[in-house]
PDB file of N, CA and C in Angstrom:
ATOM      1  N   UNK A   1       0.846  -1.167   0.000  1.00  0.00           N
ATOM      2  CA  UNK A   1       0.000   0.000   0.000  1.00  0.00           C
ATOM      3  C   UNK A   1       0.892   1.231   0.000  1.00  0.00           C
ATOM      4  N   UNK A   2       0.218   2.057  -0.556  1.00  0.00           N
ATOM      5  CA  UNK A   2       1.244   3.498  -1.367  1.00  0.00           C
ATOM      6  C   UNK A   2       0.723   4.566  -0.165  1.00  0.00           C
ATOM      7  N   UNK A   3       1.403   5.524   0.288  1.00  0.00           N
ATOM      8  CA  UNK A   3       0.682   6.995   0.331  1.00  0.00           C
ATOM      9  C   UNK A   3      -0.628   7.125  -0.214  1.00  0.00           C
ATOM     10  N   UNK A   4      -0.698   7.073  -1.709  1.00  0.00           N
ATOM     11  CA  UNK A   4      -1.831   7.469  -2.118  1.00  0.00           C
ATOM     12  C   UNK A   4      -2.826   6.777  -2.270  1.00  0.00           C
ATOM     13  N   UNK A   5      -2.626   5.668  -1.768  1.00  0.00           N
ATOM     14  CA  UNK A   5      -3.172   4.546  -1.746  1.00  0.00           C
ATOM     15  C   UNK A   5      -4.951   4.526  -0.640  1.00  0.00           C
ATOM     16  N   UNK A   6      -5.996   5.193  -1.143  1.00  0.00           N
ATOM     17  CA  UNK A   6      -7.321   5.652  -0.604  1.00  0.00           C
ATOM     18  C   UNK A   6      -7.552   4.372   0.494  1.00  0.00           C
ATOM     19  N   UNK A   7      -7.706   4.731   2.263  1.00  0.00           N
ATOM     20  CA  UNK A   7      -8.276   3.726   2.976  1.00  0.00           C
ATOM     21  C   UNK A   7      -9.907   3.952   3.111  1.00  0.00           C
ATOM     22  N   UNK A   8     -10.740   2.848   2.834  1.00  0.00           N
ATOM     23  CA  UNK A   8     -11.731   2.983   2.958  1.00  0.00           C
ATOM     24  C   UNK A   8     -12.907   3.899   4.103  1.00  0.00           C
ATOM     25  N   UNK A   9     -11.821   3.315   4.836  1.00  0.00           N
ATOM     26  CA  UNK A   9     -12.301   4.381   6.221  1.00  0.00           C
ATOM     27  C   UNK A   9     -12.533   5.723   6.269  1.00  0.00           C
ATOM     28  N   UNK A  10     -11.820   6.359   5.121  1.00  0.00           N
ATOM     29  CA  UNK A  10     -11.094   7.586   5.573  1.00  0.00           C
ATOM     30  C   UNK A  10     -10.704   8.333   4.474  1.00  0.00           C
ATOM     31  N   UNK A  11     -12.090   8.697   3.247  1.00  0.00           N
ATOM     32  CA  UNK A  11     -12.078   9.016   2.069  1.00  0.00           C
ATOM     33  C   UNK A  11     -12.313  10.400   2.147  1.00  0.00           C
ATOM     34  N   UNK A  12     -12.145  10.825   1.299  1.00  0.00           N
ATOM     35  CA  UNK A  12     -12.468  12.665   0.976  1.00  0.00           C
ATOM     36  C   UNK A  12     -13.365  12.165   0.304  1.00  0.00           C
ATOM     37  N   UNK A  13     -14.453  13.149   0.098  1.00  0.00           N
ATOM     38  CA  UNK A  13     -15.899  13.119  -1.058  1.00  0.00           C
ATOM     39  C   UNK A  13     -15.664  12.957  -1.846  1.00  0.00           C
ATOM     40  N   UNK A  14     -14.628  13.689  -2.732  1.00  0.00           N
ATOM     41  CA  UNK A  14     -14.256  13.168  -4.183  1.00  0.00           C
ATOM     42  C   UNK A  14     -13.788  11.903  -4.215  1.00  0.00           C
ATOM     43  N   UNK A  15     -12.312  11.405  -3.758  1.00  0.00           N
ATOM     44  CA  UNK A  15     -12.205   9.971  -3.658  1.00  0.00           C
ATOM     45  C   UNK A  15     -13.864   8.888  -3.406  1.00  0.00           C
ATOM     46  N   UNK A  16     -14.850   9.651  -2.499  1.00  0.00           N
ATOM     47  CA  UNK A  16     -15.943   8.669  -2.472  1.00  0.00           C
ATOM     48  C   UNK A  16     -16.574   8.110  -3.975  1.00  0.00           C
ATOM     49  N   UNK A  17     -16.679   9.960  -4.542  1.00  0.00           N
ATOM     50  CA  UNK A  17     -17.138   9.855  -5.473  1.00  0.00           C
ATOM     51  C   UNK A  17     -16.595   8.897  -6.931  1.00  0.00           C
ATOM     52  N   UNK A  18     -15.841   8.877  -6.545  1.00  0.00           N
ATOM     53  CA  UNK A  18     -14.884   8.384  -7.787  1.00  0.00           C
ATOM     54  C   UNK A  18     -15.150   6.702  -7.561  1.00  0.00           C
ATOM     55  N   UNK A  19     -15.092   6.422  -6.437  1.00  0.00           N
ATOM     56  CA  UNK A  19     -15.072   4.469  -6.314  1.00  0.00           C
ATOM     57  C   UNK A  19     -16.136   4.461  -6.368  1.00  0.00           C
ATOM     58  N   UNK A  20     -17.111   5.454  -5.850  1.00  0.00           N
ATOM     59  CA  UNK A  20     -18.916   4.562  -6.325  1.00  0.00           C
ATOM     60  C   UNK A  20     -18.990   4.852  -7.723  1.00  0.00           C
ATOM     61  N   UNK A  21     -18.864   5.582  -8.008  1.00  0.00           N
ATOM     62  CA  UNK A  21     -19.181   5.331  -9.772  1.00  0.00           C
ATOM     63  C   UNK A  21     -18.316   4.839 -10.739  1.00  0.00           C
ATOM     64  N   UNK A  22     -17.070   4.331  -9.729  1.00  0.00           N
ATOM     65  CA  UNK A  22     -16.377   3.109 -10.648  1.00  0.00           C
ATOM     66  C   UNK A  22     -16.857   1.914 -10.402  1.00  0.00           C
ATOM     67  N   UNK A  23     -18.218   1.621  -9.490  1.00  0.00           N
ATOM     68  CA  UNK A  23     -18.912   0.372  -8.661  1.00  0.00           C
ATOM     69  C   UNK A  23     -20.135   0.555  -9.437  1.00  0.00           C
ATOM     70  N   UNK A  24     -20.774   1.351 -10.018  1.00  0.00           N
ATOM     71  CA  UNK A  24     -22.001   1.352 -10.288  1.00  0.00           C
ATOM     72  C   UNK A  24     -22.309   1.941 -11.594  1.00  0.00           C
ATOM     73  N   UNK A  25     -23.037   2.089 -11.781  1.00  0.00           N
ATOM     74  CA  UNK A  25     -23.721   2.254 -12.854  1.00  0.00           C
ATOM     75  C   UNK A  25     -24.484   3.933 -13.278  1.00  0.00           C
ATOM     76  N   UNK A  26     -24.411   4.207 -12.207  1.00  0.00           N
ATOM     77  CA  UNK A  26     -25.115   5.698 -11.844  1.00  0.00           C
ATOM     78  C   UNK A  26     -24.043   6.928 -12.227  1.00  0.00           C
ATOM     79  N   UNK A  27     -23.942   7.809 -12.244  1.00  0.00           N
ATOM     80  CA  UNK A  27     -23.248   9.111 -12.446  1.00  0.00           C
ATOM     81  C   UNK A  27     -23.881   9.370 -10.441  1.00  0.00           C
ATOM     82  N   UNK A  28     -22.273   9.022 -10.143  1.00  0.00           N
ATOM     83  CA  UNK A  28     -22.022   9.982  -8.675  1.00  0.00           C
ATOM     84  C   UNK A  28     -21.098  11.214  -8.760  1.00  0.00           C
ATOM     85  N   UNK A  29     -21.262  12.113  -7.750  1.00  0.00           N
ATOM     86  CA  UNK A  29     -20.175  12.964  -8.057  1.00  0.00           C
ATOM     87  C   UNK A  29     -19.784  13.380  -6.420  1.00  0.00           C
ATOM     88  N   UNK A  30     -18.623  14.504  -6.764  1.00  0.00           N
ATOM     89  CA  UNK A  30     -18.269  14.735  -5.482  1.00  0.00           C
ATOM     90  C   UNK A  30     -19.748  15.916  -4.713  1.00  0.00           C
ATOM     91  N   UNK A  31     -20.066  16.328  -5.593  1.00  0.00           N
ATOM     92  CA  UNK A  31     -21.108  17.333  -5.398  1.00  0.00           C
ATOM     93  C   UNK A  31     -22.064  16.677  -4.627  1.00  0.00           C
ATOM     94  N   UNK A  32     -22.513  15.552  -5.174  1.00  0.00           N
ATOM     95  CA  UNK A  32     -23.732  14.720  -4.643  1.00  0.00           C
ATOM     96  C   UNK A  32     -23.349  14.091  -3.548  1.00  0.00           C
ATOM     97  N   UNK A  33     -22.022  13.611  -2.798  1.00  0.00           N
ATOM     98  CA  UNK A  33     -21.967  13.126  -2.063  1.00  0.00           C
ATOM     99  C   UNK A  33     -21.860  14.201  -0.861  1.00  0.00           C
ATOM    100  N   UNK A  34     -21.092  15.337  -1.595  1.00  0.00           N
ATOM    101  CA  UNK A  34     -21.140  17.017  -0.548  1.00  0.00           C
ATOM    102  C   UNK A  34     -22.802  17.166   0.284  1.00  0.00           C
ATOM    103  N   UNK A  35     -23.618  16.921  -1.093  1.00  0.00           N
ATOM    104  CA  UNK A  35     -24.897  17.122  -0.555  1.00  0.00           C
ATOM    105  C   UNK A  35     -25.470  15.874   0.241  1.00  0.00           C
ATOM    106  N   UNK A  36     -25.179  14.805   0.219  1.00  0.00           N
ATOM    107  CA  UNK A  36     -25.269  14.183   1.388  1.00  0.00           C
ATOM    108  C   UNK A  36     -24.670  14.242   2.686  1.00  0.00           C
ATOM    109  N   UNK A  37     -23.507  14.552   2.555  1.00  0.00           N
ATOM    110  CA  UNK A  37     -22.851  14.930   3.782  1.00  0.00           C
ATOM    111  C   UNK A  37     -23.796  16.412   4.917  1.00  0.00           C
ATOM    112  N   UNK A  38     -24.393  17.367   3.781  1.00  0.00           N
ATOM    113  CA  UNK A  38     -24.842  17.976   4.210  1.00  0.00           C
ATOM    114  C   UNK A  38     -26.501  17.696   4.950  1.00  0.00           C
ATOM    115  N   UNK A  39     -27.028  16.349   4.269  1.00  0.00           N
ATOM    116  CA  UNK A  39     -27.970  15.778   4.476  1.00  0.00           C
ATOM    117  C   UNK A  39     -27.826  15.014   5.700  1.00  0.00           C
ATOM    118  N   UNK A  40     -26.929  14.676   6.086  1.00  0.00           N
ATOM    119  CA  UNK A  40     -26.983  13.848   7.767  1.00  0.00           C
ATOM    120  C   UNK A  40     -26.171  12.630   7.809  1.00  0.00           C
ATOM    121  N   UNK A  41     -25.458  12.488   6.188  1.00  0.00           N
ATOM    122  CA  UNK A  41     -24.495  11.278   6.267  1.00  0.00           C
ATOM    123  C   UNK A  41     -23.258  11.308   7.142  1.00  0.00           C
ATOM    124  N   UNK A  42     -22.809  10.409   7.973  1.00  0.00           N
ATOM    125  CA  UNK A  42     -21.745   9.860   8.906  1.00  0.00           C
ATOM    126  C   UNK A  42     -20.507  10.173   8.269  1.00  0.00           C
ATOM    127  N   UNK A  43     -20.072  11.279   8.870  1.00  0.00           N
ATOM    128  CA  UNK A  43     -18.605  11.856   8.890  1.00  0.00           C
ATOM    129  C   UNK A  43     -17.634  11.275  10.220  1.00  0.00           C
ATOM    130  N   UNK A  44     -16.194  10.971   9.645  1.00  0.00           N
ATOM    131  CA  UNK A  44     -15.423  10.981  10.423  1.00  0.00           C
ATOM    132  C   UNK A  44     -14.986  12.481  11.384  1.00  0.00           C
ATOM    133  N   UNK A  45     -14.464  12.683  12.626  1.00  0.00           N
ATOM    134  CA  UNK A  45     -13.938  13.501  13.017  1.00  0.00           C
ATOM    135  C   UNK A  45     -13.518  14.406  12.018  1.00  0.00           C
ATOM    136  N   UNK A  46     -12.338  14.013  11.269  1.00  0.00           N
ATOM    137  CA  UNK A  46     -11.808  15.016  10.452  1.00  0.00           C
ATOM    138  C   UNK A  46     -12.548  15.561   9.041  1.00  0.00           C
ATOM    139  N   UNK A  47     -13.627  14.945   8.936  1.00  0.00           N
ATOM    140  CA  UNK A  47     -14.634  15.064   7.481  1.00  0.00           C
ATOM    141  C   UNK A  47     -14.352  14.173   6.465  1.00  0.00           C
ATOM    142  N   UNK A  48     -13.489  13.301   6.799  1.00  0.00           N
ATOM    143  CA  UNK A  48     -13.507  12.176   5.841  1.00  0.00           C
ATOM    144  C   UNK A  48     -14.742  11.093   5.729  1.00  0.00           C
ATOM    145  N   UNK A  49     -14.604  10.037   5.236  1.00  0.00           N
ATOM    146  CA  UNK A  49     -15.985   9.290   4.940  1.00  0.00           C
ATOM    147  C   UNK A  49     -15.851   7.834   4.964  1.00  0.00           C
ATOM    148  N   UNK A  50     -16.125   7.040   6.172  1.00  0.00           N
ATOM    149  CA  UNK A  50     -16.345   5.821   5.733  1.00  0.00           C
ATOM    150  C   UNK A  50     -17.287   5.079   5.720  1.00  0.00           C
ATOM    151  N   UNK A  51     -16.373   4.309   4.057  1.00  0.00           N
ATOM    152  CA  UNK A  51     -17.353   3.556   2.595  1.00  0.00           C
ATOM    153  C   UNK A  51     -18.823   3.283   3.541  1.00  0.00           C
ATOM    154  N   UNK A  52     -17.898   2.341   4.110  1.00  0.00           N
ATOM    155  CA  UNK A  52     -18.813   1.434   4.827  1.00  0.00           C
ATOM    156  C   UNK A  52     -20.308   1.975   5.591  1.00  0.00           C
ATOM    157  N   UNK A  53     -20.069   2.937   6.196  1.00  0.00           N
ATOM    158  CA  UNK A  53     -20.650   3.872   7.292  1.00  0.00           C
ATOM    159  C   UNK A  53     -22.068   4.462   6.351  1.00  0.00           C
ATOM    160  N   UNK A  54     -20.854   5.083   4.799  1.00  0.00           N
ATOM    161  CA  UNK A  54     -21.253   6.128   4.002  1.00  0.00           C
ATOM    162  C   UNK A  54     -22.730   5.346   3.380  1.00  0.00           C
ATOM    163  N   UNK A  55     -22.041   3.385   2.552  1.00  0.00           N
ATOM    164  CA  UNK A  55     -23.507   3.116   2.026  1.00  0.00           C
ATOM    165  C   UNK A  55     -24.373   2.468   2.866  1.00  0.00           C
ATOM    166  N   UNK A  56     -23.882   1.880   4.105  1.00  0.00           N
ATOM    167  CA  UNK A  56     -25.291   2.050   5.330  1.00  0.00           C
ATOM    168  C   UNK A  56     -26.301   3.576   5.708  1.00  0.00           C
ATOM    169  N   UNK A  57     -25.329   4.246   5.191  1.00  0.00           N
ATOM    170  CA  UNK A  57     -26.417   5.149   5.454  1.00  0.00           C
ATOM    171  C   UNK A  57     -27.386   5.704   4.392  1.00  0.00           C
ATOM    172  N   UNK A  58     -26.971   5.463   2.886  1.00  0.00           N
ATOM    173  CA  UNK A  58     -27.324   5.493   1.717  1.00  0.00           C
ATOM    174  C   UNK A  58     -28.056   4.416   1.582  1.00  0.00           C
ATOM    175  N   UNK A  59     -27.914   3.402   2.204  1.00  0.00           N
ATOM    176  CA  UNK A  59     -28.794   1.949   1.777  1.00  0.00           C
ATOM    177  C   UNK A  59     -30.554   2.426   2.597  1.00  0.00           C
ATOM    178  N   UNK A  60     -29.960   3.072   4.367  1.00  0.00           N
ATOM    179  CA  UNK A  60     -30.942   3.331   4.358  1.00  0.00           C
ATOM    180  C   UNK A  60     -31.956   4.387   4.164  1.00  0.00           C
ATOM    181  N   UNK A  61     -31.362   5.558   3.446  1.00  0.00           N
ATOM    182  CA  UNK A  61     -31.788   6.581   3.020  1.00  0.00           C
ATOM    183  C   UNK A  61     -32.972   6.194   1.974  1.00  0.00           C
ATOM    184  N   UNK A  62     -32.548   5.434   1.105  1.00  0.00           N
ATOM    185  CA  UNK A  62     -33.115   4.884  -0.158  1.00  0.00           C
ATOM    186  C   UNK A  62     -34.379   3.699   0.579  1.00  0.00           C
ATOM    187  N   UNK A  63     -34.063   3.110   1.219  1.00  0.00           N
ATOM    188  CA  UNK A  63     -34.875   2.416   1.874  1.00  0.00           C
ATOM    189  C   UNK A  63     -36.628   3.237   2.529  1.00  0.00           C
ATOM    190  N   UNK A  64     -36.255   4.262   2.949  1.00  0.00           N
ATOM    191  CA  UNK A  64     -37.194   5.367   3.673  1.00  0.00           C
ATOM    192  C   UNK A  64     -37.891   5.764   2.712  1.00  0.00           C
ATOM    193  N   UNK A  65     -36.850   6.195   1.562  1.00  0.00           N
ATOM    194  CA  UNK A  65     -37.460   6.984   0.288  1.00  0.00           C
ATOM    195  C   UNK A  65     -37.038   8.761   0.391  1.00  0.00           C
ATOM    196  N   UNK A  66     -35.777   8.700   0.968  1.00  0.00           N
ATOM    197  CA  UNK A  66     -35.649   9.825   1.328  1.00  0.00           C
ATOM    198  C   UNK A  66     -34.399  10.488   0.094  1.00  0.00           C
TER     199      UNK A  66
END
C-alpha cells in the first residue's frame, strides 16, 4: 500500500465519489456526495468518509425513500 493509496475508512468526497461510480452504474459525483454529507451522512472527526458507514447510510436513506 502506497501513500496514495485511498483507505476505505477515511475518504475525501471526491475519492468517495470516484469508487462509487467506478462500482455502479449511476453518475455519482463529489457534489452529490457534498450534498449528502450535508444531508446527515456519517462523517469521520476530520470530514472524511467511511465507505462502509457512508452506504449504510445510503442503503438506508433509499430504503425510507428519502
Amino acid at each position: 500500500m502506497t501513500d496514495q493509496t485511498p483507505k476505505i475508512t477515511a475518504l475525501t468526497p471526491a475519492q468517495a465519489a470516484k469508487i462509487l461510480a467506478a462500482a455502479g452504474s449511476r453518475r455519482i459525483t463529489e457534489a452529490m456526495v457534498r450534498a449528502d454529507i450535508e444531508a446527515g451522512a456519517p462523517t469521520n472527526a476530520d470530514g472524511t468518509l467511511n465507505l462502509i458507514h457512508y452506504a449504510a447510510w445510503l442503503a438506508k436513506e433509499a430504503a425510507h425513500g428519502d
